[in-house]
PDB file of N, CA and C in Angstrom:
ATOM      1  N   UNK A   1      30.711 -80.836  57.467  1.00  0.00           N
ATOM      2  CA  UNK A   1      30.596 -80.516  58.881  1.00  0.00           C
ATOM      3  C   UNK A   1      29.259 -79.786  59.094  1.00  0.00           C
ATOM      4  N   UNK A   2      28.975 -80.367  60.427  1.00  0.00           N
ATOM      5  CA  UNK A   2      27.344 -79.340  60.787  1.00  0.00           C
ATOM      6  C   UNK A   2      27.383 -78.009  61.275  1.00  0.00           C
ATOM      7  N   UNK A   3      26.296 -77.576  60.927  1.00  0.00           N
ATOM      8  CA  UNK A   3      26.495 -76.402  61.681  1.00  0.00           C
ATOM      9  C   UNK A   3      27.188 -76.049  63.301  1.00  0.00           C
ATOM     10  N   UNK A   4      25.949 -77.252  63.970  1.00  0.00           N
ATOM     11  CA  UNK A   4      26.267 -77.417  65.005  1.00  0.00           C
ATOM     12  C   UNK A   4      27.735 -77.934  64.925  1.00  0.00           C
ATOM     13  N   UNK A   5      28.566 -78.406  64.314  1.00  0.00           N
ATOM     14  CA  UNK A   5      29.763 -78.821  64.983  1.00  0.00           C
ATOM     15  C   UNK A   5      30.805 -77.436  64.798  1.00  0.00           C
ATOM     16  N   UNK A   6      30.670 -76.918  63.715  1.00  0.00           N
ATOM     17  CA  UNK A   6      30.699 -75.841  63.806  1.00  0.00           C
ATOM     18  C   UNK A   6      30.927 -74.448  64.543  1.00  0.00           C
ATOM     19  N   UNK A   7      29.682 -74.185  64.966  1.00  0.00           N
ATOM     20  CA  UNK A   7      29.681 -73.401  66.006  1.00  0.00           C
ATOM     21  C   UNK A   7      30.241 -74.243  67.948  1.00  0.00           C
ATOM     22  N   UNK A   8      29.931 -75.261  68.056  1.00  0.00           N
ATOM     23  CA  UNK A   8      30.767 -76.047  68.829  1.00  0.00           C
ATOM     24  C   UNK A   8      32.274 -75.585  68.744  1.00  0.00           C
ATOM     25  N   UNK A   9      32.830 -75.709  67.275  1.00  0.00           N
ATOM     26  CA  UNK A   9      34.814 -75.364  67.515  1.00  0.00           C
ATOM     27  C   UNK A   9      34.513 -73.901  67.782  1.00  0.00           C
ATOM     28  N   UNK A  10      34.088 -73.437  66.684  1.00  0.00           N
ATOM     29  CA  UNK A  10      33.592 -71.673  67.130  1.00  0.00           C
ATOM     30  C   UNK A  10      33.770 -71.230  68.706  1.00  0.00           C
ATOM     31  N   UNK A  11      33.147 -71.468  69.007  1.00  0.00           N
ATOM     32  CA  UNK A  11      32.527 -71.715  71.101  1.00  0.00           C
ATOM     33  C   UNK A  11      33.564 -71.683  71.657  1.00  0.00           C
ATOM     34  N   UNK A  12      34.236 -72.920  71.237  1.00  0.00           N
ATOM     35  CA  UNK A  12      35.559 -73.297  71.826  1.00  0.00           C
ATOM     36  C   UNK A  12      36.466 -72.176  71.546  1.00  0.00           C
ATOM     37  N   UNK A  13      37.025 -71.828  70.602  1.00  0.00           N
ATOM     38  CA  UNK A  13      37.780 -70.465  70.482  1.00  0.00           C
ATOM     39  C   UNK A  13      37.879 -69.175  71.234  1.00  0.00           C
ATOM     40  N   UNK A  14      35.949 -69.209  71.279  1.00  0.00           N
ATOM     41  CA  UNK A  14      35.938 -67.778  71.732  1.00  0.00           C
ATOM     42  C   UNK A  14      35.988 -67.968  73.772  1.00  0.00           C
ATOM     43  N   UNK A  15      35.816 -69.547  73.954  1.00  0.00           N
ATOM     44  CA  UNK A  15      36.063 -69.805  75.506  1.00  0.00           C
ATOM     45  C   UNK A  15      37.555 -69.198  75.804  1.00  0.00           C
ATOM     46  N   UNK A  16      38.408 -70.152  74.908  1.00  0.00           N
ATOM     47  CA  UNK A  16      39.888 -69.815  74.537  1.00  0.00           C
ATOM     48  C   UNK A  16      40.139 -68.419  75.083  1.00  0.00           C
ATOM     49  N   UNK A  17      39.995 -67.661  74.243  1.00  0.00           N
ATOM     50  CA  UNK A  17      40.192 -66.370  73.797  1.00  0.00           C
ATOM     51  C   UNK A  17      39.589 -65.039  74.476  1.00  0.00           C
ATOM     52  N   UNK A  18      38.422 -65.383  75.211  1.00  0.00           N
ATOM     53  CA  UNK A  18      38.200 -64.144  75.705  1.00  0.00           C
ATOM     54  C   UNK A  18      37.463 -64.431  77.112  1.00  0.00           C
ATOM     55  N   UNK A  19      37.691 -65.480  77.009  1.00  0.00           N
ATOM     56  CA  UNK A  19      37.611 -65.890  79.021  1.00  0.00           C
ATOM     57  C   UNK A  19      36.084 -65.894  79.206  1.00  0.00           C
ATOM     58  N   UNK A  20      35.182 -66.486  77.943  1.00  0.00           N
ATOM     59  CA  UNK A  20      33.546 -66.303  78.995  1.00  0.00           C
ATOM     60  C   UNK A  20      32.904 -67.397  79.118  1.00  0.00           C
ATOM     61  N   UNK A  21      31.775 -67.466  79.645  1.00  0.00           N
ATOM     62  CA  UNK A  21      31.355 -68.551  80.524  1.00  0.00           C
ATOM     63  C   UNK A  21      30.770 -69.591  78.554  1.00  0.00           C
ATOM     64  N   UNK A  22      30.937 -70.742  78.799  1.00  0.00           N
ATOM     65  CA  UNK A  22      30.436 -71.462  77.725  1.00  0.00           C
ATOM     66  C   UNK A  22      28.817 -71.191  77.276  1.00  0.00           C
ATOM     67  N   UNK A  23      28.333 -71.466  78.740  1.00  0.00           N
ATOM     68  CA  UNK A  23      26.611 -71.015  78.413  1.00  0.00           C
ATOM     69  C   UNK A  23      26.331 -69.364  77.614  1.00  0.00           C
ATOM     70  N   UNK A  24      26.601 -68.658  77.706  1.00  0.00           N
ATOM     71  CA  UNK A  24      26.551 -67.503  77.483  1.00  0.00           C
ATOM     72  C   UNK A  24      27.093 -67.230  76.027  1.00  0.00           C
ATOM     73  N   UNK A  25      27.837 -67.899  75.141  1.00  0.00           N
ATOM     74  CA  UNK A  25      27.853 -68.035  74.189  1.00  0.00           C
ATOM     75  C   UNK A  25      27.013 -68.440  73.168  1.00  0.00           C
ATOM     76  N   UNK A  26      26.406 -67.628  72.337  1.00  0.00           N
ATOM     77  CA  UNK A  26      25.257 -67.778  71.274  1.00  0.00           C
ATOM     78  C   UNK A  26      25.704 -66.936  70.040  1.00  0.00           C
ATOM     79  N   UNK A  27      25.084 -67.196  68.810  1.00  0.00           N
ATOM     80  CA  UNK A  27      25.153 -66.859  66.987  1.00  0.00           C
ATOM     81  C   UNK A  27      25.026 -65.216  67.676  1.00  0.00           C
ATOM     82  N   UNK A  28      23.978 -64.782  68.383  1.00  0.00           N
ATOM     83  CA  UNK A  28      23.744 -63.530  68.298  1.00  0.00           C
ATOM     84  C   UNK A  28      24.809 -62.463  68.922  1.00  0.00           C
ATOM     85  N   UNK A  29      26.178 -63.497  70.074  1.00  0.00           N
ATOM     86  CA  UNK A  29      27.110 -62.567  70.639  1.00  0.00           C
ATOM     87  C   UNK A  29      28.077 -61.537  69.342  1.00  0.00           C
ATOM     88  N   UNK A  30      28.030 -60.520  69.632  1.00  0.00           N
ATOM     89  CA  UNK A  30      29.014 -59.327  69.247  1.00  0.00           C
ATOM     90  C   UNK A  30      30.227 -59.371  69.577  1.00  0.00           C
ATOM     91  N   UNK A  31      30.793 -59.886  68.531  1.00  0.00           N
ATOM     92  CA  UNK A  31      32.386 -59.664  69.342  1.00  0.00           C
ATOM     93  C   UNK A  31      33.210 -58.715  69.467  1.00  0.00           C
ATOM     94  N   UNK A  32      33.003 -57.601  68.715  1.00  0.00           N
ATOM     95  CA  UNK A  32      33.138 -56.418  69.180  1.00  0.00           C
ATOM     96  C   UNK A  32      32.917 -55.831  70.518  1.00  0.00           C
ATOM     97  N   UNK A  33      31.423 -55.924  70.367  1.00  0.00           N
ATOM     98  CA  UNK A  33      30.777 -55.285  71.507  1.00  0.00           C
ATOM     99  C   UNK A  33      30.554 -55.984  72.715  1.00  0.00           C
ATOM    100  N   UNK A  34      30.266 -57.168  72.612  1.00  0.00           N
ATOM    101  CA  UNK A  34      29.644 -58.143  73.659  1.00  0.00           C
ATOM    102  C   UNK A  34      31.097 -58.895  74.553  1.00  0.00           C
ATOM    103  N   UNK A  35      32.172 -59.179  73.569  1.00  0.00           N
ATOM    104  CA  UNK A  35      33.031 -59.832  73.875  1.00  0.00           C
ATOM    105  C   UNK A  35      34.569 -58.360  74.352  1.00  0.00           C
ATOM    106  N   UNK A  36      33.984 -57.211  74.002  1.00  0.00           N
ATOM    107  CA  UNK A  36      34.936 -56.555  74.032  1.00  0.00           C
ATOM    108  C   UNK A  36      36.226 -56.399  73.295  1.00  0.00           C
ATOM    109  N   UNK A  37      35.948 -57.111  72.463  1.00  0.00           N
ATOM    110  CA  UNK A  37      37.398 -57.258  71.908  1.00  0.00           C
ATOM    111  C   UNK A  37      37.829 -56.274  70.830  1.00  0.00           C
ATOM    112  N   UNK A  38      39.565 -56.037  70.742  1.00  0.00           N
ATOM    113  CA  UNK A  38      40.201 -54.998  70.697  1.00  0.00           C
ATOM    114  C   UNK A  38      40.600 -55.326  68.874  1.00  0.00           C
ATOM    115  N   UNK A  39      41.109 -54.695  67.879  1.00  0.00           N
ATOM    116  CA  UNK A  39      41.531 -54.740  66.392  1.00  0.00           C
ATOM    117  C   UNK A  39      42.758 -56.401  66.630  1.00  0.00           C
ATOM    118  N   UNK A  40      43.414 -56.128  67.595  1.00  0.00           N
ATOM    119  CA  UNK A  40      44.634 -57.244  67.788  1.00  0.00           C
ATOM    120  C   UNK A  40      43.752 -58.811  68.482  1.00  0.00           C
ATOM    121  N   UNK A  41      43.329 -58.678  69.114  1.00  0.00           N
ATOM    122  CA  UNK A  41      41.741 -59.715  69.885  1.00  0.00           C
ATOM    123  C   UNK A  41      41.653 -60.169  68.333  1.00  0.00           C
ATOM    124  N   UNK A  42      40.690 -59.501  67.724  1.00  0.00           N
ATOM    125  CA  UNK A  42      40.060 -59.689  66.514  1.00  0.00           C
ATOM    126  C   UNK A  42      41.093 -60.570  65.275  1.00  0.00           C
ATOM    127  N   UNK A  43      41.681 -60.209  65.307  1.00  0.00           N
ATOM    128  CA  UNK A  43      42.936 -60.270  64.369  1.00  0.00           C
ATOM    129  C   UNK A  43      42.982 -61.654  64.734  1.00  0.00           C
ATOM    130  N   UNK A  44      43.733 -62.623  66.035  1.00  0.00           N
ATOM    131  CA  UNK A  44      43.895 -63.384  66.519  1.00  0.00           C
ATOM    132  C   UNK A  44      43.206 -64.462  66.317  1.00  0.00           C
ATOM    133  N   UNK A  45      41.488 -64.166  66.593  1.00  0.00           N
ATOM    134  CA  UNK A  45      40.462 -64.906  66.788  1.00  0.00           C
ATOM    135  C   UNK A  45      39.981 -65.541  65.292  1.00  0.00           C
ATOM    136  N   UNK A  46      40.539 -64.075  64.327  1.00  0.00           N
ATOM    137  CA  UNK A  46      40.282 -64.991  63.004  1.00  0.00           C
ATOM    138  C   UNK A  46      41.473 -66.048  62.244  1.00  0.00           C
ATOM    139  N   UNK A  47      42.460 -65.506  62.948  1.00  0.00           N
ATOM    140  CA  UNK A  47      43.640 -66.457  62.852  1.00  0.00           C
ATOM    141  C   UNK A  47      43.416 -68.207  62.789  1.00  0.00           C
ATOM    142  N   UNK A  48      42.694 -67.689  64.034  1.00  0.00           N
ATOM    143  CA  UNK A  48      42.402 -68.867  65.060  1.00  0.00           C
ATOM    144  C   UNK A  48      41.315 -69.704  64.098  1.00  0.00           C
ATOM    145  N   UNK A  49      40.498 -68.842  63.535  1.00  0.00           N
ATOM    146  CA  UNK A  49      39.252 -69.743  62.978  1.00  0.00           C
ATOM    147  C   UNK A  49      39.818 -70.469  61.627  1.00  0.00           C
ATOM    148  N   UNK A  50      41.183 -69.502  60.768  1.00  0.00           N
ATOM    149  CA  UNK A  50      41.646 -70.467  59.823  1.00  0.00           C
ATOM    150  C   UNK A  50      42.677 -71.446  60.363  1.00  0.00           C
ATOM    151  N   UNK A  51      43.063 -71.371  61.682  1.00  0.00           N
ATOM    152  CA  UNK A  51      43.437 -73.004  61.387  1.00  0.00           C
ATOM    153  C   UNK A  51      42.810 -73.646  61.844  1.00  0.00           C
ATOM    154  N   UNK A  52      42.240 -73.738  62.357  1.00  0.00           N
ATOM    155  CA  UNK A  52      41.179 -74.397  63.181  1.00  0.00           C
ATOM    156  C   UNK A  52      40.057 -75.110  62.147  1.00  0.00           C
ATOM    157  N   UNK A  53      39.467 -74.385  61.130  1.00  0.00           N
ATOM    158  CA  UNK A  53      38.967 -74.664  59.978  1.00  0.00           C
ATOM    159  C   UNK A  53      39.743 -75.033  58.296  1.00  0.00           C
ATOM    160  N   UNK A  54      40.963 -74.773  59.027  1.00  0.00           N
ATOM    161  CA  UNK A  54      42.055 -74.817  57.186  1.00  0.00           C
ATOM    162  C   UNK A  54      41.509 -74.021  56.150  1.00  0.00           C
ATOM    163  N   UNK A  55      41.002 -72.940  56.654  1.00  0.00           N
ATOM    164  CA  UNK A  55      40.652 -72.345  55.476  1.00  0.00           C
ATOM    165  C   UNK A  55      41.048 -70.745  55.581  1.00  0.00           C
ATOM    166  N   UNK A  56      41.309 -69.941  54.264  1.00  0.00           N
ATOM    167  CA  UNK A  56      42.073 -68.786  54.542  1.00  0.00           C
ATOM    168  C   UNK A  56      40.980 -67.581  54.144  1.00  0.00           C
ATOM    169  N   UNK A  57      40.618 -66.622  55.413  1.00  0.00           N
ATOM    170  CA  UNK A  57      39.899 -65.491  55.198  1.00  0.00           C
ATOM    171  C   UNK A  57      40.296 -64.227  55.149  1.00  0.00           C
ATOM    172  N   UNK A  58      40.019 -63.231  54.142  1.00  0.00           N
ATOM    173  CA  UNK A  58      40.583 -62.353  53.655  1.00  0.00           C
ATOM    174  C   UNK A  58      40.287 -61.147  54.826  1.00  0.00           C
ATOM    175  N   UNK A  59      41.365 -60.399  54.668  1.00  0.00           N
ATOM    176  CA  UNK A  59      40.697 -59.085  55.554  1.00  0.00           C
ATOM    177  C   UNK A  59      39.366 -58.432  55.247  1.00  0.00           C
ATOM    178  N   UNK A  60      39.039 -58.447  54.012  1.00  0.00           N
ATOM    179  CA  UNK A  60      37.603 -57.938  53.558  1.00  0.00           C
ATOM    180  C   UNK A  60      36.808 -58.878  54.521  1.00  0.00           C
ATOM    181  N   UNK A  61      37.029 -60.167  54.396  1.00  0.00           N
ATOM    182  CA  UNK A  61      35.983 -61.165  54.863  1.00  0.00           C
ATOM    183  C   UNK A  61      36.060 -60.947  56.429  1.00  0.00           C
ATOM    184  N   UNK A  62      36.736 -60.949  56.642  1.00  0.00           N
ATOM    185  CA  UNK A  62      37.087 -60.911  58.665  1.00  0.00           C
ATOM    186  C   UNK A  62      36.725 -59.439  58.851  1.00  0.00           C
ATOM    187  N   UNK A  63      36.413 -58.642  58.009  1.00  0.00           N
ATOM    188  CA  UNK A  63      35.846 -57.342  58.718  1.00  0.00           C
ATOM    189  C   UNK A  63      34.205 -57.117  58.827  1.00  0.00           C
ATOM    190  N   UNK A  64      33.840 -58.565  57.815  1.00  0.00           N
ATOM    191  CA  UNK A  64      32.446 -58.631  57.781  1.00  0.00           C
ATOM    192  C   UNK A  64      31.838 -59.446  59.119  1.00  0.00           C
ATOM    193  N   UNK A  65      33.038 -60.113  59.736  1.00  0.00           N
ATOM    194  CA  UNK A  65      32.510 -61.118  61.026  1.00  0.00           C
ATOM    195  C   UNK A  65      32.370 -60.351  61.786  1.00  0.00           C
ATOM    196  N   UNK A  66      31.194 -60.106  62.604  1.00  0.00           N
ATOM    197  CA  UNK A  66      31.069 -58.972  63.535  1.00  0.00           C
ATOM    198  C   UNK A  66      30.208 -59.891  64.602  1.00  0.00           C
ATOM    199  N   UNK A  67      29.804 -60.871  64.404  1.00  0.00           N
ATOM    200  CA  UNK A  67      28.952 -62.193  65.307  1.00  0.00           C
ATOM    201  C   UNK A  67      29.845 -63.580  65.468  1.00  0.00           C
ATOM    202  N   UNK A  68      29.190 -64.266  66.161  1.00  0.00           N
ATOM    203  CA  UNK A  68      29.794 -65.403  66.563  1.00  0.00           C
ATOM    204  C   UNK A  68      28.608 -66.195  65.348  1.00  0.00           C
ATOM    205  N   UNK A  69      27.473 -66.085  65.059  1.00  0.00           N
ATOM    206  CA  UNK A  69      26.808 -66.519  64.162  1.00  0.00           C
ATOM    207  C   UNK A  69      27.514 -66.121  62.350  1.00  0.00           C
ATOM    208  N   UNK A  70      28.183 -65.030  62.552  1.00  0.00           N
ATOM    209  CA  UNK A  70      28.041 -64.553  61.384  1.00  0.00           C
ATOM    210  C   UNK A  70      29.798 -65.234  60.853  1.00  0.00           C
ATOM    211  N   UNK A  71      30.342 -65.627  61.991  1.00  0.00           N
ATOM    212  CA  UNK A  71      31.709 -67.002  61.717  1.00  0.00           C
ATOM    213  C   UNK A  71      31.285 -67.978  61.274  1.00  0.00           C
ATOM    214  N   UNK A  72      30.257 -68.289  62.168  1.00  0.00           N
ATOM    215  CA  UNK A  72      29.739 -69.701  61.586  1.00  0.00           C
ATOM    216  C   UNK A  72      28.981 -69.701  60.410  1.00  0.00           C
ATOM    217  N   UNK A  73      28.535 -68.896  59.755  1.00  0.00           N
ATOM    218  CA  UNK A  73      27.750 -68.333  58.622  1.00  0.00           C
ATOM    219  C   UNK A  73      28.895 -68.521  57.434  1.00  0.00           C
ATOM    220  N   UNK A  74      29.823 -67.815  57.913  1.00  0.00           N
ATOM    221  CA  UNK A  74      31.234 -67.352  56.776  1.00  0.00           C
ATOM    222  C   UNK A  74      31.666 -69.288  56.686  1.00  0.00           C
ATOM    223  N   UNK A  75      31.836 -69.593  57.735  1.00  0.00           N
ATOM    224  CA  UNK A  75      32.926 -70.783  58.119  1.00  0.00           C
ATOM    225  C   UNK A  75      32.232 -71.971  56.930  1.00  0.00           C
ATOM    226  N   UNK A  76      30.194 -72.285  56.718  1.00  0.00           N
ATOM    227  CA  UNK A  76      29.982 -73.039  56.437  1.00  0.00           C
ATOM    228  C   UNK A  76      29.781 -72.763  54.584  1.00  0.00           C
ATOM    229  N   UNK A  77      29.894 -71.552  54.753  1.00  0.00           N
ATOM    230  CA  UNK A  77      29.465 -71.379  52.801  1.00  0.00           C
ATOM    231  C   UNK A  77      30.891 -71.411  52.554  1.00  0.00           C
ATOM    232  N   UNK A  78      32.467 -71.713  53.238  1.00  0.00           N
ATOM    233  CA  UNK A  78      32.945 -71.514  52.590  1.00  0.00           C
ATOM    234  C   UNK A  78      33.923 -73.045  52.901  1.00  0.00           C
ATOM    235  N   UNK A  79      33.220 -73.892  53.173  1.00  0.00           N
ATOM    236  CA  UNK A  79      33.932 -75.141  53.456  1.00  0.00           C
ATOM    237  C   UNK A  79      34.429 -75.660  52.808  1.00  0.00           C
TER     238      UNK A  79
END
């Protein structure tokens, strides 16, 4: 899978999930900060990225996602 397709399902999730405009979504958004989101938000969203991707990320690893780039970063080294 490409990056770009990638960050495409990525996108899609975080449209899902935290209600923002598609354009406005980029590698550099904070989802913490930018997206607002709460420990339970967070929790969810990485839920979301292993099934969505079939792949299983550890709490160590999901505490390192702090970007929408840095999912797609995690998502492709670990395909």
């Amino acid at each position: 899978m490409s990056r770009e397709e990638v960050f495409g399902k990525i996108k899609n999730i975080v449209i899902e999930h935290f209600e923002i405009d598609e354009d406005k979504i980029t590698e550099a958004i904070s989802i913490k900060d930018d997206l607002e989101a709460d420990s339970i938000s967070i929790m969810e969203f990485v839920l979301e990225l292993e099934d969505v991707f079939e792949a299983e990320i550890s709490d160590e690893d999901a505490e390192k996602i702090e970007t929408i780039g840095a999912a797609v970063d995690y998502i492709m080294a670990n395909q």
